[in-house]
C-alpha atoms as a PDB file:
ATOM      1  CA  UNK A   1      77.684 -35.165  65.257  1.00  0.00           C
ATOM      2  CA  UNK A   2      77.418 -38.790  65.850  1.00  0.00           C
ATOM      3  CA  UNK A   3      80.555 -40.642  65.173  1.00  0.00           C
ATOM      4  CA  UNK A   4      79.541 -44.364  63.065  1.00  0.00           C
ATOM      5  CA  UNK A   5      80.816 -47.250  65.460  1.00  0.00           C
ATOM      6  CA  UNK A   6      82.584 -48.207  62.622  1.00  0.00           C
ATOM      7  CA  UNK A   7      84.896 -45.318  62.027  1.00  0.00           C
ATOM      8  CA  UNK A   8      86.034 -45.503  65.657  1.00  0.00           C
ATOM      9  CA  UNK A   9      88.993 -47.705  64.843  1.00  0.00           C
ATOM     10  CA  UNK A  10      90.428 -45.367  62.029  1.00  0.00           C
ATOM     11  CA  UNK A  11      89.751 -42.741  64.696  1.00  0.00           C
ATOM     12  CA  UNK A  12      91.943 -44.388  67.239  1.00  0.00           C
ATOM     13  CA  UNK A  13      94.646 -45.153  64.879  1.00  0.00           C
ATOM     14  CA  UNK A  14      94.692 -41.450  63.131  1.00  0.00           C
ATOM     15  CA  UNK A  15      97.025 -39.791  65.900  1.00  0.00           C
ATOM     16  CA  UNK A  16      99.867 -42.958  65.119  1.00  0.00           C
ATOM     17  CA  UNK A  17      99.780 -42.414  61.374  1.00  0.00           C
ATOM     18  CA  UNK A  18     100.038 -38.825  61.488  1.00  0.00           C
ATOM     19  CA  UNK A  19     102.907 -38.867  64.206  1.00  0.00           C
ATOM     20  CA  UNK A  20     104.424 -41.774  61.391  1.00  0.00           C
ATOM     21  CA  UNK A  21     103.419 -39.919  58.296  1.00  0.00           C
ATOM     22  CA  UNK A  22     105.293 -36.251  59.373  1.00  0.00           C
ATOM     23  CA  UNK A  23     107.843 -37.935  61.278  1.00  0.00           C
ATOM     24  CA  UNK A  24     108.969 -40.845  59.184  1.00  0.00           C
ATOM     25  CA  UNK A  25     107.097 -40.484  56.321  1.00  0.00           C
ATOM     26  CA  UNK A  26     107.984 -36.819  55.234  1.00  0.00           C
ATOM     27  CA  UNK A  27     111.637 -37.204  55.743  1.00  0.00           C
ATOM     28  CA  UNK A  28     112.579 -40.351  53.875  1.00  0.00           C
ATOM     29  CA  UNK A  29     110.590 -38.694  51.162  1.00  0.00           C
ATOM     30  CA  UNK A  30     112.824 -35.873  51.508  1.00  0.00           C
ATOM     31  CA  UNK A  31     116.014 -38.217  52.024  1.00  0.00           C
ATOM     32  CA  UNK A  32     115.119 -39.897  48.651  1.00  0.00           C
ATOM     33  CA  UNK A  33     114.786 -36.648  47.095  1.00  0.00           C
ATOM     34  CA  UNK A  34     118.187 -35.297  48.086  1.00  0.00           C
ATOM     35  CA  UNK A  35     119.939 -38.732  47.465  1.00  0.00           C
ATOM     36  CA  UNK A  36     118.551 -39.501  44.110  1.00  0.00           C
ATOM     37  CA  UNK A  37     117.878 -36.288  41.995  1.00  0.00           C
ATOM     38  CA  UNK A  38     120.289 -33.902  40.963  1.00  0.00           C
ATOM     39  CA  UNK A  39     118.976 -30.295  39.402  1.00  0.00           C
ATOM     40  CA  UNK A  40     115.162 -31.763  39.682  1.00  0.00           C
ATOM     41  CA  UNK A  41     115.683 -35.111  37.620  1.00  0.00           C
ATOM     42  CA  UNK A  42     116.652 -38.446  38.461  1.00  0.00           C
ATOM     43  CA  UNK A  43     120.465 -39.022  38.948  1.00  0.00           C
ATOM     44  CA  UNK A  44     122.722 -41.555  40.866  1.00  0.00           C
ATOM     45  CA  UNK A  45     125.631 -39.049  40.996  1.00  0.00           C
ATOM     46  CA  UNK A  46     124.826 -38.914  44.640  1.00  0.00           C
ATOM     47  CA  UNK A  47     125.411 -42.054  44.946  1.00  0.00           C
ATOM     48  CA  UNK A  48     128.882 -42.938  43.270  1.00  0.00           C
ATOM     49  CA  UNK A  49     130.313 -39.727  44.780  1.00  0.00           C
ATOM     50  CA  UNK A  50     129.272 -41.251  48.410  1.00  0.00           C
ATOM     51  CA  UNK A  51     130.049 -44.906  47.841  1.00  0.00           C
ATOM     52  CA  UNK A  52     133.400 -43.583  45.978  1.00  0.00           C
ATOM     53  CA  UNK A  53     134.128 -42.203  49.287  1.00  0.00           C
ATOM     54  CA  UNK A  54     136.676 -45.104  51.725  1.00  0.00           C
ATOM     55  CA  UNK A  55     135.084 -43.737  54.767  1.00  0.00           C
ATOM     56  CA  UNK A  56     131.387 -45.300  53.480  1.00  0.00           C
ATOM     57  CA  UNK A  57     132.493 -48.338  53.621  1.00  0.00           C
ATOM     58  CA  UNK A  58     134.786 -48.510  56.872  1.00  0.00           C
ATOM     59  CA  UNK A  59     131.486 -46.505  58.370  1.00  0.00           C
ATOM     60  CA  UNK A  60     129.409 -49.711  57.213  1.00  0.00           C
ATOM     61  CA  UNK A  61     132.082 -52.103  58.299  1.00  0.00           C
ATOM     62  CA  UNK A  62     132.301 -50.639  61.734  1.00  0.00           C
ATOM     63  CA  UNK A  63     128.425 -50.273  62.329  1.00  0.00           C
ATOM     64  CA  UNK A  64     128.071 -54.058  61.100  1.00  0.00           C
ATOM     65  CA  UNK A  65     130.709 -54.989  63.687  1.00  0.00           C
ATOM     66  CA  UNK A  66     129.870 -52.999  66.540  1.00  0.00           C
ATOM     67  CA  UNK A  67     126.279 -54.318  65.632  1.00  0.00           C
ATOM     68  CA  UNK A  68     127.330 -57.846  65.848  1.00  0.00           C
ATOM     69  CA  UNK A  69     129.528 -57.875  68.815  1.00  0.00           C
ATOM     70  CA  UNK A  70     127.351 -55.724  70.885  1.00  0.00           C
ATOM     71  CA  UNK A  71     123.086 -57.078  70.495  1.00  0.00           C
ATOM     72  CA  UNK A  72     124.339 -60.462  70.970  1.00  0.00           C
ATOM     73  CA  UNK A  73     126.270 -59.881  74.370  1.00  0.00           C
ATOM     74  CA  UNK A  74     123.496 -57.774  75.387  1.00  0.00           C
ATOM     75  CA  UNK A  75     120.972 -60.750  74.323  1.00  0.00           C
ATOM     76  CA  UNK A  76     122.738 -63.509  76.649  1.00  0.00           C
ATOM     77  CA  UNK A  77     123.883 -60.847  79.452  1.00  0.00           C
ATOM     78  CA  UNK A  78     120.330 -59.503  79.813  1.00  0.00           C
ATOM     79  CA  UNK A  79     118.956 -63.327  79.429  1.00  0.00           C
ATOM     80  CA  UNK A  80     121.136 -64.598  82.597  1.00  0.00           C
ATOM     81  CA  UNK A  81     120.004 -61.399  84.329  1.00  0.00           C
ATOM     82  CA  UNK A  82     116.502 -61.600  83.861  1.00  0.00           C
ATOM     83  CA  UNK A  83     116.553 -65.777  84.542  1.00  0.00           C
ATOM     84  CA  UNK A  84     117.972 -64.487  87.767  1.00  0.00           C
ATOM     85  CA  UNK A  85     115.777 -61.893  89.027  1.00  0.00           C
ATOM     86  CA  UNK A  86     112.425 -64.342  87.564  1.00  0.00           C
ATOM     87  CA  UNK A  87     112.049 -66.079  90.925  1.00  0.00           C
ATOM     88  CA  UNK A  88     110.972 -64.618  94.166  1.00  0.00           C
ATOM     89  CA  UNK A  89     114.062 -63.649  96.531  1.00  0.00           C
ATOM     90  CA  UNK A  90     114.413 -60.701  99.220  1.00  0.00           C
ATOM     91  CA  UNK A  91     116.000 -57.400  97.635  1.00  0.00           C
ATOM     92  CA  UNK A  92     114.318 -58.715  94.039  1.00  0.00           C
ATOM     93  CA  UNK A  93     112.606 -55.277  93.457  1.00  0.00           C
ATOM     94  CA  UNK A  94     115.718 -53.099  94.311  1.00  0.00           C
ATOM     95  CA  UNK A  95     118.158 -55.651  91.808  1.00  0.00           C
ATOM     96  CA  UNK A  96     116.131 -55.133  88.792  1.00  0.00           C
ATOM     97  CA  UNK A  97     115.960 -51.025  90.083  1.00  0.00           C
ATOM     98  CA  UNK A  98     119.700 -51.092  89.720  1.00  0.00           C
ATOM     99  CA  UNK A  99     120.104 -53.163  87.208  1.00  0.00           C
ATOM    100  CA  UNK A 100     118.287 -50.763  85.202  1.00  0.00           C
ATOM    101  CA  UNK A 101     119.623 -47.168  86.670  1.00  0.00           C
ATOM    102  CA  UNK A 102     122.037 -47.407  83.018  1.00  0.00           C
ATOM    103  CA  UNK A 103     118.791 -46.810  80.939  1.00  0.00           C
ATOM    104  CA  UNK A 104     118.153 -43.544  82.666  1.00  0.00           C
ATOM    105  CA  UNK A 105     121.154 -42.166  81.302  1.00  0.00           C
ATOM    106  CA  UNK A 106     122.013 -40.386  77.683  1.00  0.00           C
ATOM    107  CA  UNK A 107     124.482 -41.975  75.313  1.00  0.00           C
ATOM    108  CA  UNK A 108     126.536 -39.009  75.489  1.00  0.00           C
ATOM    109  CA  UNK A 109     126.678 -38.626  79.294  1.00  0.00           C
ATOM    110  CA  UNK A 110     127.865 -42.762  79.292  1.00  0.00           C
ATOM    111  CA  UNK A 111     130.206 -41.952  76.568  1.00  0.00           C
ATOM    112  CA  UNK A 112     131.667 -39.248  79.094  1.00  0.00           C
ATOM    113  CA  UNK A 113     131.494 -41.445  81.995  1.00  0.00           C
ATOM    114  CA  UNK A 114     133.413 -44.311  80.224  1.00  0.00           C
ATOM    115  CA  UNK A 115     135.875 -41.841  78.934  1.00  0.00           C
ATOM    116  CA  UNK A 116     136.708 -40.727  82.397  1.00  0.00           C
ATOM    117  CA  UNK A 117     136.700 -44.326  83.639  1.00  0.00           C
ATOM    118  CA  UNK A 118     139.040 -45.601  80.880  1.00  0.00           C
ATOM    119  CA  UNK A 119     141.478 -42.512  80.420  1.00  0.00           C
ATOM    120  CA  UNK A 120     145.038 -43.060  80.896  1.00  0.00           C
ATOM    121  CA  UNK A 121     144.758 -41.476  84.358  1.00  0.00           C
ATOM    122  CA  UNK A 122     141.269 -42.701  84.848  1.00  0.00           C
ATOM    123  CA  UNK A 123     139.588 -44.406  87.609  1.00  0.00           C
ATOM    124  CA  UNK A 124     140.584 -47.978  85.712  1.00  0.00           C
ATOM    125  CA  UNK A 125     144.579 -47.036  85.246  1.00  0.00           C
ATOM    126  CA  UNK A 126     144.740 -45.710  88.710  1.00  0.00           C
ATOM    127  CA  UNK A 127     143.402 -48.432  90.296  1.00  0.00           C
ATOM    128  CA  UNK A 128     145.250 -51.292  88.521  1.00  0.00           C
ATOM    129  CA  UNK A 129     148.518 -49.148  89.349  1.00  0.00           C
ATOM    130  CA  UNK A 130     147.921 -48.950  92.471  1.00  0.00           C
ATOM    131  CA  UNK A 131     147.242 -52.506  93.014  1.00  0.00           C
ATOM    132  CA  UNK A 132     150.284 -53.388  91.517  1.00  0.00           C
ATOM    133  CA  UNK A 133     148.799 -54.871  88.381  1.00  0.00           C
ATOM    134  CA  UNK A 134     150.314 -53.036  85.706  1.00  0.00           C
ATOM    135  CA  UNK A 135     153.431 -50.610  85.617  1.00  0.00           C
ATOM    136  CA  UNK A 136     151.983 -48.074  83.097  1.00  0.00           C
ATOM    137  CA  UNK A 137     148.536 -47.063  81.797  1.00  0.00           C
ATOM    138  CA  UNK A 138     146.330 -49.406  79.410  1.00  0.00           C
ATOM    139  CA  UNK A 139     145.782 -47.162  76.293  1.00  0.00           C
ATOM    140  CA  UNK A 140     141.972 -47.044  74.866  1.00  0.00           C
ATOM    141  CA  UNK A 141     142.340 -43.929  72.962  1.00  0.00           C
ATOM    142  CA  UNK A 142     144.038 -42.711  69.925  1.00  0.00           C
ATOM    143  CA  UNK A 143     143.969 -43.968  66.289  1.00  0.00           C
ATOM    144  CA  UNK A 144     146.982 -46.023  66.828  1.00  0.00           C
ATOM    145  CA  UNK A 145     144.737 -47.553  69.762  1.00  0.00           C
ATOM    146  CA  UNK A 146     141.601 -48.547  67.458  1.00  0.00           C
ATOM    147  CA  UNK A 147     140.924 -51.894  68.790  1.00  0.00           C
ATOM    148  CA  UNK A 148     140.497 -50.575  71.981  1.00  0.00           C
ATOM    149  CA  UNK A 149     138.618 -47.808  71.007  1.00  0.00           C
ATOM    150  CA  UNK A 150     136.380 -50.760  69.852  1.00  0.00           C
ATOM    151  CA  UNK A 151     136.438 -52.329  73.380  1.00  0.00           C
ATOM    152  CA  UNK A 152     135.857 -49.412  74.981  1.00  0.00           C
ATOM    153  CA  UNK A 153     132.995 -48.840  72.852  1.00  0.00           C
ATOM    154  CA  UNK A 154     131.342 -52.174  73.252  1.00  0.00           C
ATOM    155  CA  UNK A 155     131.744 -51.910  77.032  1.00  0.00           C
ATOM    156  CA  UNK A 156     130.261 -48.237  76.990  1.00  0.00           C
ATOM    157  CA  UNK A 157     127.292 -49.946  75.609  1.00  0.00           C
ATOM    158  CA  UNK A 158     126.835 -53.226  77.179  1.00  0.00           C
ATOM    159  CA  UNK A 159     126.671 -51.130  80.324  1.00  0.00           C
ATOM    160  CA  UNK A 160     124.186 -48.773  79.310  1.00  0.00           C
ATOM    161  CA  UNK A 161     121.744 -50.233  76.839  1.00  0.00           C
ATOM    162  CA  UNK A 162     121.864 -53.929  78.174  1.00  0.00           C
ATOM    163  CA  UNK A 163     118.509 -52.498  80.387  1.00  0.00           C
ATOM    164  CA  UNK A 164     116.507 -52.477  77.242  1.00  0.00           C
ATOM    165  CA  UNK A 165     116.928 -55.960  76.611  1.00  0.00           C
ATOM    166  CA  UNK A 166     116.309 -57.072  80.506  1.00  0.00           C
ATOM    167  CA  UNK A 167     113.113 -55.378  80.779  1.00  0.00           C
ATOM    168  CA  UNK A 168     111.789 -56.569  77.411  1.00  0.00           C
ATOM    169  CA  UNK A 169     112.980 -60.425  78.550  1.00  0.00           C
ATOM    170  CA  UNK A 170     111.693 -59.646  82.690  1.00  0.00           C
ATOM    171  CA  UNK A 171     108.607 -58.970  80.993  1.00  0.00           C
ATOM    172  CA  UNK A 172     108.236 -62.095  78.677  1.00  0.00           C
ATOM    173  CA  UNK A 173     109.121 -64.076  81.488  1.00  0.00           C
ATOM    174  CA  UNK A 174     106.641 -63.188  83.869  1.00  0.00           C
ATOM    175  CA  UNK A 175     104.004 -64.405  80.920  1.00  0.00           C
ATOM    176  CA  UNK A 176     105.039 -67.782  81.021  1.00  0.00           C
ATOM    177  CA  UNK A 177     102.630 -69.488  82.394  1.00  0.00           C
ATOM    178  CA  UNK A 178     104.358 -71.609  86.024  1.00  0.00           C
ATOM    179  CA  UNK A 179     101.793 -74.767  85.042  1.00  0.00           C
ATOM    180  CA  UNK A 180     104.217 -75.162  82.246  1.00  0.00           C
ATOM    181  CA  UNK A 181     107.255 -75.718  84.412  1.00  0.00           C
ATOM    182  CA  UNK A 182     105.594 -77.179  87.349  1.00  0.00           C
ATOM    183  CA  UNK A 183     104.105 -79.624  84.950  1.00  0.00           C
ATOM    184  CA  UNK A 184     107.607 -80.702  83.514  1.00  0.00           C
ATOM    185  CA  UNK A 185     108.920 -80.933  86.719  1.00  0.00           C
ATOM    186  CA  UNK A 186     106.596 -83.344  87.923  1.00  0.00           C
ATOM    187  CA  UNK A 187     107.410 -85.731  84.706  1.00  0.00           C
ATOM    188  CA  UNK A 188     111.034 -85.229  85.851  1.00  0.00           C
ATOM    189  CA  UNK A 189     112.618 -82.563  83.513  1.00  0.00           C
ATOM    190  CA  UNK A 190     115.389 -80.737  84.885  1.00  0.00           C
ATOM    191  CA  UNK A 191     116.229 -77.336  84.913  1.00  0.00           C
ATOM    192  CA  UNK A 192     118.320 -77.104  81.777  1.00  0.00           C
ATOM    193  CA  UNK A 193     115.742 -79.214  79.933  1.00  0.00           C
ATOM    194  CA  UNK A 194     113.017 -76.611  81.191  1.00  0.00           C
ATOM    195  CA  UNK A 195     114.938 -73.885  80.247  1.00  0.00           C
ATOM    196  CA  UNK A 196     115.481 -74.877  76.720  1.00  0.00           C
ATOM    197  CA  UNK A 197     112.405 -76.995  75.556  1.00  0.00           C
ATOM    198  CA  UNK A 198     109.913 -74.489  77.445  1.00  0.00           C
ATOM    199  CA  UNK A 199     111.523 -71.283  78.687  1.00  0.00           C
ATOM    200  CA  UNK A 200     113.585 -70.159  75.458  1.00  0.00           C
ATOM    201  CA  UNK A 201     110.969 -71.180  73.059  1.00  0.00           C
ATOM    202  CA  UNK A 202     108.222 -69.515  74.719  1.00  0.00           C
ATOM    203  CA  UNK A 203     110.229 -66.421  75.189  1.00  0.00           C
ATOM    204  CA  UNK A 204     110.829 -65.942  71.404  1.00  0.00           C
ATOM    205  CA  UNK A 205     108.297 -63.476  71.254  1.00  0.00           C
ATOM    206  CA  UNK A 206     110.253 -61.118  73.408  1.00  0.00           C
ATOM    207  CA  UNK A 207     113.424 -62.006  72.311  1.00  0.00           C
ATOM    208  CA  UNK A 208     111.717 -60.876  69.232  1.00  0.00           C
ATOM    209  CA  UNK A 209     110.798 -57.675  70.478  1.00  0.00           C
ATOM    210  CA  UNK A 210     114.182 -56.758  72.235  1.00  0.00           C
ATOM    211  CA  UNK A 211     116.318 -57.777  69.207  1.00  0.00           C
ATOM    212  CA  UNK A 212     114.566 -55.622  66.593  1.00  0.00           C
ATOM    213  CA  UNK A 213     115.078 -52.548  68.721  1.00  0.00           C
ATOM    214  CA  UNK A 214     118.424 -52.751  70.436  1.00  0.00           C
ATOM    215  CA  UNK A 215     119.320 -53.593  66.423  1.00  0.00           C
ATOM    216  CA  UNK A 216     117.700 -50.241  65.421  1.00  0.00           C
ATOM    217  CA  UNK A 217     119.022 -48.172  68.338  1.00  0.00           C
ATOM    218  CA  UNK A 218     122.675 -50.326  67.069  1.00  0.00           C
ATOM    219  CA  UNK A 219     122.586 -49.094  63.259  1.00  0.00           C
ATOM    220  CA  UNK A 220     122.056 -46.075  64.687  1.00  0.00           C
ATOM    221  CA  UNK A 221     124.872 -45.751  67.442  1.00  0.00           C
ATOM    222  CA  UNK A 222     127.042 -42.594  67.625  1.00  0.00           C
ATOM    223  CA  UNK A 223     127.035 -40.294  70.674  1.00  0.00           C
ATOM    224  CA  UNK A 224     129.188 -42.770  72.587  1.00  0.00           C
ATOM    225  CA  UNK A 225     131.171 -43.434  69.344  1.00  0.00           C
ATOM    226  CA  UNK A 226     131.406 -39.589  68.906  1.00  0.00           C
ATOM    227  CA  UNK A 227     132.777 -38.836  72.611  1.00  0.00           C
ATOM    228  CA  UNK A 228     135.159 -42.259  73.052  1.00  0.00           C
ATOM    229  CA  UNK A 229     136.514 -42.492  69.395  1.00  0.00           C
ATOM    230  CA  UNK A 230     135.437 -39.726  66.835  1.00  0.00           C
ATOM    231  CA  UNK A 231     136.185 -40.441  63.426  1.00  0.00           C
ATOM    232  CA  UNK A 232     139.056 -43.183  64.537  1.00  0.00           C
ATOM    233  CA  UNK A 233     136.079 -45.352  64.279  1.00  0.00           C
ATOM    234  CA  UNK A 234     133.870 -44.234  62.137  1.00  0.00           C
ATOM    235  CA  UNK A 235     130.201 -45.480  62.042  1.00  0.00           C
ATOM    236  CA  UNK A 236     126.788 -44.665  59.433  1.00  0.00           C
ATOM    237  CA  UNK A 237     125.087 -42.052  62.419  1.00  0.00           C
ATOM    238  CA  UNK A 238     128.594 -40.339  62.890  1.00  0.00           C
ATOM    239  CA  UNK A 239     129.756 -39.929  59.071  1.00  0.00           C
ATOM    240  CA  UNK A 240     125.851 -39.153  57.927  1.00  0.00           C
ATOM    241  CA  UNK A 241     126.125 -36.114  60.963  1.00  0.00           C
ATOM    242  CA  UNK A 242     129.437 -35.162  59.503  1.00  0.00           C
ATOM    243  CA  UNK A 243     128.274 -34.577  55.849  1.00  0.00           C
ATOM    244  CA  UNK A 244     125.373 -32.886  56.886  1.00  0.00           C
ATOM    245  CA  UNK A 245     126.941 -30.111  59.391  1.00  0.00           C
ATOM    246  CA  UNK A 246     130.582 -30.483  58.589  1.00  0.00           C
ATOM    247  CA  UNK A 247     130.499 -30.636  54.803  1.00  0.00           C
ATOM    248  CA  UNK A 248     126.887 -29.656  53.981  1.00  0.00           C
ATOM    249  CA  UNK A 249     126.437 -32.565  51.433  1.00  0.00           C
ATOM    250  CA  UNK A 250     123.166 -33.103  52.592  1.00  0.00           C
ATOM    251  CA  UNK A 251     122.749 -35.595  49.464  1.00  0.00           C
ATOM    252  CA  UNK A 252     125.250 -38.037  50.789  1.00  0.00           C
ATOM    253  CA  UNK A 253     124.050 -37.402  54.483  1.00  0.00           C
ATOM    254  CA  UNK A 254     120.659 -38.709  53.106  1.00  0.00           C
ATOM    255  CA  UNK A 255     122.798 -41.652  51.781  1.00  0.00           C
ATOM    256  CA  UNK A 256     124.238 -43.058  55.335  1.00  0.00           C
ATOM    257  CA  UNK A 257     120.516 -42.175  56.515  1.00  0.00           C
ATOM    258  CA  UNK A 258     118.728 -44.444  53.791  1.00  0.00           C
ATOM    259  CA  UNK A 259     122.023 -47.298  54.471  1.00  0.00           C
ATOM    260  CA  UNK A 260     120.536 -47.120  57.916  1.00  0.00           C
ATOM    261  CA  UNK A 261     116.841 -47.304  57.579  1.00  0.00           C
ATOM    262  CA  UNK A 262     117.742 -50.186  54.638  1.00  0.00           C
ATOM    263  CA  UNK A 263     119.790 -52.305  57.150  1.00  0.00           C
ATOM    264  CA  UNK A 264     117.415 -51.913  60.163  1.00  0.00           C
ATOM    265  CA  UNK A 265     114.461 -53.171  57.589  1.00  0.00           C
ATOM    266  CA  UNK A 266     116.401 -56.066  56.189  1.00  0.00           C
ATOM    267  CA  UNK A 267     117.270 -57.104  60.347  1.00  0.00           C
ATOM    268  CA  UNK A 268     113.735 -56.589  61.570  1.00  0.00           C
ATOM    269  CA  UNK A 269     112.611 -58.474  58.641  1.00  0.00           C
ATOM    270  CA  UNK A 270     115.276 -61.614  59.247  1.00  0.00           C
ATOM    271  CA  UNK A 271     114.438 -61.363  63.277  1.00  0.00           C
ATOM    272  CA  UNK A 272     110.434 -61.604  61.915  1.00  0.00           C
ATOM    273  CA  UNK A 273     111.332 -64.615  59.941  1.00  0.00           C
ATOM    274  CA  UNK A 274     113.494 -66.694  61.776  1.00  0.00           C
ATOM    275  CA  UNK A 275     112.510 -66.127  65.505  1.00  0.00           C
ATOM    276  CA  UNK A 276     108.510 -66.620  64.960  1.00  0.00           C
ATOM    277  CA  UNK A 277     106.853 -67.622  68.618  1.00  0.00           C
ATOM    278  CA  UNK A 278     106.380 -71.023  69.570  1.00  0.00           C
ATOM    279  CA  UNK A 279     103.343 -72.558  71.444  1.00  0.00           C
ATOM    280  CA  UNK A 280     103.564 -75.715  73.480  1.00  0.00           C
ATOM    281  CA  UNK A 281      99.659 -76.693  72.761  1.00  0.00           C
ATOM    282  CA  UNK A 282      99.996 -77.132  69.273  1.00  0.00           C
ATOM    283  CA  UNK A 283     103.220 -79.148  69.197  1.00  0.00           C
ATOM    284  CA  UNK A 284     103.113 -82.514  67.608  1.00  0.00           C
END
């Protein structure tokens, strides 16, 4: 059977949409099923009993804020990394190996390691008391301790997930074209100048790119939540798995999982909007 050069394109594309259409497809229709009907017809009951509940909203607060704190310190962290491993230097190849080891490892098996780091006992406490720094043990965990349940939290996932970001912005940065910045150093720019009139603007693309998934991976955060704070702090992911195998509401576990997709839609869609590539040739 000959295949029409014309169909080959819907060919090529018809593995992608079926992966999307049972993956992604089939269970929002699903999630939208269970959150809005009640007894086959159309009812919001689902809703007011899971936006009645306090823990909804301190769930969204917390994912907001860990959200907030967290993709912009990986932005600039993985930004000064990847500015420093862009030139040509001995050892380059084996810093951007280690700087990226983190990204081999699970959420839950960071959340562990952090926990074990940051315990009272841990490797942190023991080594500040021993150095004389402190006379007792820094506290991260325990509801009394929230805050820095937070910080140990944001650290937990600086350290692993800030490799997402640095490949994405190694990548971008080997595109840029070196005529660019050879030609603005010759008319005298400096580095600074370089950086921010041709490096950053050029780069949007990526930055692009790396924001919209480190802010999807972020709405969805929870093994290292789970292991390092449980329901002290409690976040969309962790309260949607709790209703759903806990509880067995699996209309209001639908609910955190549409609050999800919704926020990591509206995001992509600002990051689309406001962080649209720039090229130098068409300037005026």
């Amino acid at each position: 059977m000959k295949i029409r050069s014309s169909h080959i394109p819907y060919l090529l594309i018809l593995p992608a949409v079926a992966y999307l259409a049972f993956f992604i497809g089939y269970p929002l229709i699903q999630a939208l099923y269970l959150a809005f009907t009640k007894n086959g017809a159309f009812s919001l009951d689902t809703v007011r009993r899971a936006t009645s509940d306090p823990m909804f909203w301190q769930a969204l607060k917390y994912t907001i804020l860990l959200a907030i704190t967290i993709v912009p310190l990986q932005l600039i962290l993985a930004l000064i990394l990847a500015l420093a491993v862009n030139g040509s230097f001995k050892g380059r190849d084996f810093a951007i190996y280690a700087l990226v080891i983190p990204l081999t490892i699970s959420d839950v098996a960071a959340g562990l390691i952090w926990y074990t780091m940051l315990a009272d006992y841990g490797f942190l406490n023991k080594l500040l008391l021993n150095l004389g720094l402190i006379s007792e043990p820094i506290h991260f965990f325990g509801y009394e301790y929230r805050m820095m349940e937070f910080l140990a939290i944001v650290i937990a996932e600086v350290w692993r997930a800030t490799a997402i970001v640095f490949v994405i912005l190694v990548a971008g940065l080997q595109m840029i074209s070196k005529e660019y910045l050879e030609a603005a150093e010759v008319f005298g720019a400096g580095y600074w100048t370089r950086l921010r009139k041709i490096v950053i603007p050029m780069l949007k693309p990526s930055i692009q790119s790396a924001l919209i998934i480190r802010t999807l991976f972020a709405m969805q955060v929870f093994g290292i939540v789970w292991i390092l704070a449980g329901r002290d702090i409690p976040v969309l992911a962790g309260e949607g798995f709790y209703q759903l195998v806990e509880i067995k509401d699996y209309g209001v576990a639908s609910i955190y999982a549409l609050t999800i997709a919704a926020l990591s839609i509206l995001l992509g869609a600002l990051y689309i909007k406001f962080l649209k590539a720039e090229y130098l040739e068409v300037r005026t």
